[in-house]
N, C-alpha and C. Protein backbone atom coordinates (compact mmCIF):
# COMPACT_ATOMS: atom_id res chain seq x y z
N UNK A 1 103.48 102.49 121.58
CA UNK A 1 102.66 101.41 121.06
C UNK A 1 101.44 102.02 120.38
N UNK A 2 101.24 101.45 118.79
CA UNK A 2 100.11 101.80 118.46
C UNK A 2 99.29 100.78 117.68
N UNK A 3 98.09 101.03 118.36
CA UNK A 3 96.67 99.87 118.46
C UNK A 3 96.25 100.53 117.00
N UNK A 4 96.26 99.50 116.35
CA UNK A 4 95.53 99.28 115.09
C UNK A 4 94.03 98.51 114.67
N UNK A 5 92.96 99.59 114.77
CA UNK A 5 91.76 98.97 115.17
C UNK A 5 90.76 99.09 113.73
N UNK A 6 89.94 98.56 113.76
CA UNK A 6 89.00 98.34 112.12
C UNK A 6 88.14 99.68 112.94
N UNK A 7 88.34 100.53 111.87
CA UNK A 7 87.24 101.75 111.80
C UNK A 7 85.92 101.33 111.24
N UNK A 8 85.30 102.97 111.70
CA UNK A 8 83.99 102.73 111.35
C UNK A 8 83.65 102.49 109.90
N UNK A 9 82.88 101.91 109.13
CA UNK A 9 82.72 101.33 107.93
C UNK A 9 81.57 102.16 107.08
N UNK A 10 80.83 102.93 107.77
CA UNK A 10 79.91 103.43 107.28
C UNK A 10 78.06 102.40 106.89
N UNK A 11 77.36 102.84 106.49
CA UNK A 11 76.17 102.18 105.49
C UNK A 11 75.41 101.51 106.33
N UNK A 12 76.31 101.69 107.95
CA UNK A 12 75.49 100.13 108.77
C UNK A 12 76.24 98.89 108.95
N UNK A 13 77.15 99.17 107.90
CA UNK A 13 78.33 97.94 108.34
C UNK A 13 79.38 97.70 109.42
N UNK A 14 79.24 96.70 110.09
CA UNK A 14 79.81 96.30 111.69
C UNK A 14 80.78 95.44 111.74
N UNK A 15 80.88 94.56 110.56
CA UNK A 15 81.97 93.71 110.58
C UNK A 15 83.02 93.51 109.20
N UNK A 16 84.03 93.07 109.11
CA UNK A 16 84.59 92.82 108.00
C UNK A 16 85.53 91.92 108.35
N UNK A 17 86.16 91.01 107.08
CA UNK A 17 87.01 89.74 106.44
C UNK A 17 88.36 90.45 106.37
N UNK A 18 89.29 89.51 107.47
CA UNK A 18 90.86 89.88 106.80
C UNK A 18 90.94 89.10 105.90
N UNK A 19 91.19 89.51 104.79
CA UNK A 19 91.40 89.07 103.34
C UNK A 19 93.47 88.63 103.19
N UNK A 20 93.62 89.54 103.72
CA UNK A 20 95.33 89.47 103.26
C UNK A 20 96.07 90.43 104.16
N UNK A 21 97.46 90.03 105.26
CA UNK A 21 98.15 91.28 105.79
C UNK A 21 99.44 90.90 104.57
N UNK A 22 99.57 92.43 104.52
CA UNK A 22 100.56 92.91 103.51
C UNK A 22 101.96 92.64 104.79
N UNK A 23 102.04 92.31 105.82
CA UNK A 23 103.19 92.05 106.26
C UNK A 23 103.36 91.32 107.31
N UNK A 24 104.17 89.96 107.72
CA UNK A 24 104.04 89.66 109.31
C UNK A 24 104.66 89.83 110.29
N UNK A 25 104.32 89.42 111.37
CA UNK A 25 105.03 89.69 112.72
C UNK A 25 106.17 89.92 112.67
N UNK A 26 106.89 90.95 113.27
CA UNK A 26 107.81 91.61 113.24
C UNK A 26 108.69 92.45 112.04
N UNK A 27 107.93 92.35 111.16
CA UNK A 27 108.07 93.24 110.14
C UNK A 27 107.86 94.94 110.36
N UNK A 28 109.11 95.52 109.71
CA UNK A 28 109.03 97.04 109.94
C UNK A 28 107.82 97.62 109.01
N UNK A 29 106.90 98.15 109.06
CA UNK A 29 106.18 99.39 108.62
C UNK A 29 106.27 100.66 108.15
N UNK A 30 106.01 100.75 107.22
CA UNK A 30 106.03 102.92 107.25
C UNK A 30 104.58 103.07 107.20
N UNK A 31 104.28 104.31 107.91
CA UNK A 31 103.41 105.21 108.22
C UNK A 31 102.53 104.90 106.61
N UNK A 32 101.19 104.88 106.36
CA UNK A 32 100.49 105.11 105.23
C UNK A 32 100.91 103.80 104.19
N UNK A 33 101.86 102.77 104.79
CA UNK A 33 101.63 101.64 103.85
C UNK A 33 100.35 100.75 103.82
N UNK A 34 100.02 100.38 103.07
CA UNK A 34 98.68 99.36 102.93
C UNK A 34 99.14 98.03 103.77
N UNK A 35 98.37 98.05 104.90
CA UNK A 35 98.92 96.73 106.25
C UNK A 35 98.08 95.53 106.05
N UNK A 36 96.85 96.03 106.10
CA UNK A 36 96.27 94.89 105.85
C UNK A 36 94.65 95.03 104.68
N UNK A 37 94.44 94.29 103.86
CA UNK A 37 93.34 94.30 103.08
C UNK A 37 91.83 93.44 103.82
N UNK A 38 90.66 94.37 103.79
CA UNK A 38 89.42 94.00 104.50
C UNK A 38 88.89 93.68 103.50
N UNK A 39 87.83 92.91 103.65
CA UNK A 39 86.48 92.39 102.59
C UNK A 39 85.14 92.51 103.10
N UNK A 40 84.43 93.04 103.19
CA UNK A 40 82.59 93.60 103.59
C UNK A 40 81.76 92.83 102.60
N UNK A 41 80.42 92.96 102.58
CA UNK A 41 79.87 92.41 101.87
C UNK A 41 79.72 92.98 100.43
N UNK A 42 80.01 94.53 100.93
CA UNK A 42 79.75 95.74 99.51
C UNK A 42 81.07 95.86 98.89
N UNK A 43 82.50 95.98 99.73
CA UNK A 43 83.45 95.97 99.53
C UNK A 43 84.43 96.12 99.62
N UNK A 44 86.13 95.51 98.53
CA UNK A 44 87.34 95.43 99.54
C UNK A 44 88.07 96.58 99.98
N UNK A 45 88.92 96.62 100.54
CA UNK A 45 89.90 97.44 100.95
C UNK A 45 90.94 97.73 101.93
N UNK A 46 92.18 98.17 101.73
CA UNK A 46 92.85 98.40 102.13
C UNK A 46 93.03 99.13 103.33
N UNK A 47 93.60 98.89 104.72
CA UNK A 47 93.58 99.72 105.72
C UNK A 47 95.38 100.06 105.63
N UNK A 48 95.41 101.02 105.94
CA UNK A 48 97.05 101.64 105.53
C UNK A 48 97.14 101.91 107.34
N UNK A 49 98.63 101.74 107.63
CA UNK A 49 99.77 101.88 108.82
C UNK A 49 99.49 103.03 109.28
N UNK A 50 98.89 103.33 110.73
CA UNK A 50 98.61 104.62 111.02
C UNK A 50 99.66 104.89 111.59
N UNK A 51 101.02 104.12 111.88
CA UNK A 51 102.04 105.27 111.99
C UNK A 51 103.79 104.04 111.59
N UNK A 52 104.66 104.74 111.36
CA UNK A 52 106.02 103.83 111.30
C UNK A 52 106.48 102.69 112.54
N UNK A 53 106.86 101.49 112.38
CA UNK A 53 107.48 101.57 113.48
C UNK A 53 107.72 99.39 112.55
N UNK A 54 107.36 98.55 114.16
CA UNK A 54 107.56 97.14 114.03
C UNK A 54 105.87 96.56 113.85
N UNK A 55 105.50 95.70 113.25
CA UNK A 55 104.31 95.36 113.50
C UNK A 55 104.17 94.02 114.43
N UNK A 56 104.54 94.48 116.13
CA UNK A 56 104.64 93.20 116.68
C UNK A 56 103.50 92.18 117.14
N UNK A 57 102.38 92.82 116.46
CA UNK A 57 101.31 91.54 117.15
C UNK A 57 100.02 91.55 116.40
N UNK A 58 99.78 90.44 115.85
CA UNK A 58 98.56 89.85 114.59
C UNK A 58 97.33 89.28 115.41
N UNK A 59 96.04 90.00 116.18
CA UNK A 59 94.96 89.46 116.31
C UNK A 59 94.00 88.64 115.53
N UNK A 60 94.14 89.06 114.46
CA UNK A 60 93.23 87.97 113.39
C UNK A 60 93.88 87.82 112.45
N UNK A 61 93.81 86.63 111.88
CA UNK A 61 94.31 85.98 111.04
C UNK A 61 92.99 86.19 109.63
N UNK A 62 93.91 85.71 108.46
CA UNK A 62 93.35 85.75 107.06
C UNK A 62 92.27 84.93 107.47
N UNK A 63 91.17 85.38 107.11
CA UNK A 63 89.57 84.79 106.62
C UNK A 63 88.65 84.95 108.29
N UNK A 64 89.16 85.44 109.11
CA UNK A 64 88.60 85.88 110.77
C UNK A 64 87.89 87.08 110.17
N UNK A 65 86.43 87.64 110.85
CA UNK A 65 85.46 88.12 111.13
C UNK A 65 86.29 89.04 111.97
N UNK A 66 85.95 90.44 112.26
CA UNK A 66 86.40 91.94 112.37
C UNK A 66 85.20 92.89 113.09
N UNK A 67 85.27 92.85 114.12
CA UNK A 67 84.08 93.83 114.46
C UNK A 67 84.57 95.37 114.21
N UNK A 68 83.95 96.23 113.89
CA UNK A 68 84.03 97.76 113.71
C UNK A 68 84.48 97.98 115.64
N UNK A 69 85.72 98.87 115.30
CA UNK A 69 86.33 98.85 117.10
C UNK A 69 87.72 97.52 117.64
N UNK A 70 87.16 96.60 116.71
CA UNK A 70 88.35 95.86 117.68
C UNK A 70 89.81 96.06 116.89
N UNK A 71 90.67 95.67 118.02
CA UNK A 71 92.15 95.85 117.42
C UNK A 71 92.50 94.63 116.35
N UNK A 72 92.75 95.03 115.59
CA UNK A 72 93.53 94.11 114.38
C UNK A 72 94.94 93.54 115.09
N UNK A 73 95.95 94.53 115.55
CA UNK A 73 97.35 94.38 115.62
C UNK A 73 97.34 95.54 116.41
N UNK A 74 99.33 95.47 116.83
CA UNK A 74 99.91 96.89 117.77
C UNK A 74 100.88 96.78 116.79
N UNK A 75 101.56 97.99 116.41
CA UNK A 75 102.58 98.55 115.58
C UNK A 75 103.70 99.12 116.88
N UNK A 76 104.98 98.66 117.30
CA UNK A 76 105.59 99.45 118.44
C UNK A 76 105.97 100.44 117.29
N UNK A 77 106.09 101.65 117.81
CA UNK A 77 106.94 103.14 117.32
C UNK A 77 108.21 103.30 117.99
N UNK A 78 108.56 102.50 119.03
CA UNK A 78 109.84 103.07 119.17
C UNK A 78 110.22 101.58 119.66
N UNK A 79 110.96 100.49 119.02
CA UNK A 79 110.66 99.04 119.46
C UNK A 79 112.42 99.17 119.44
């Protein structure tokens, strides 16, 4: 199982906007695909699949608030 969490953002920034997941629940993954797109106040971007596998579980939904640390989703690797 792998925990997919909003990294640190840099500048002072603590939170960010799910804008868009590039895939849903139970959808397969590869490693380094673009999973889900963030929005900050400075700006957007893409968080890419830190590893292959199923993406079995969506904590926030499109337009939900993101603290720097919390889990987005779990990706199983061997499902």
């Amino acid at each position: 199982m792998i925990e997919v969490h909003l990294p640190e953002l840099g500048e002072g920034i603590k939170k960010a906007t799910v804008s868009y997941w590039y895939f849903q629940e139970r959808e397969k993954v590869s490693e380094k695909d673009d999973l889900v797109e963030l929005a900050t106040d400075k700006a957007t971007f893409n968080l890419p699949a830190p590893a292959s596998g199923i993406l079995t579980q969506i904590f926030f939904r499109e337009g939900d608030t993101v603290s720097v640390g919390e889990m987005l989703g779990i990706i199983e690797d061997n499902p």
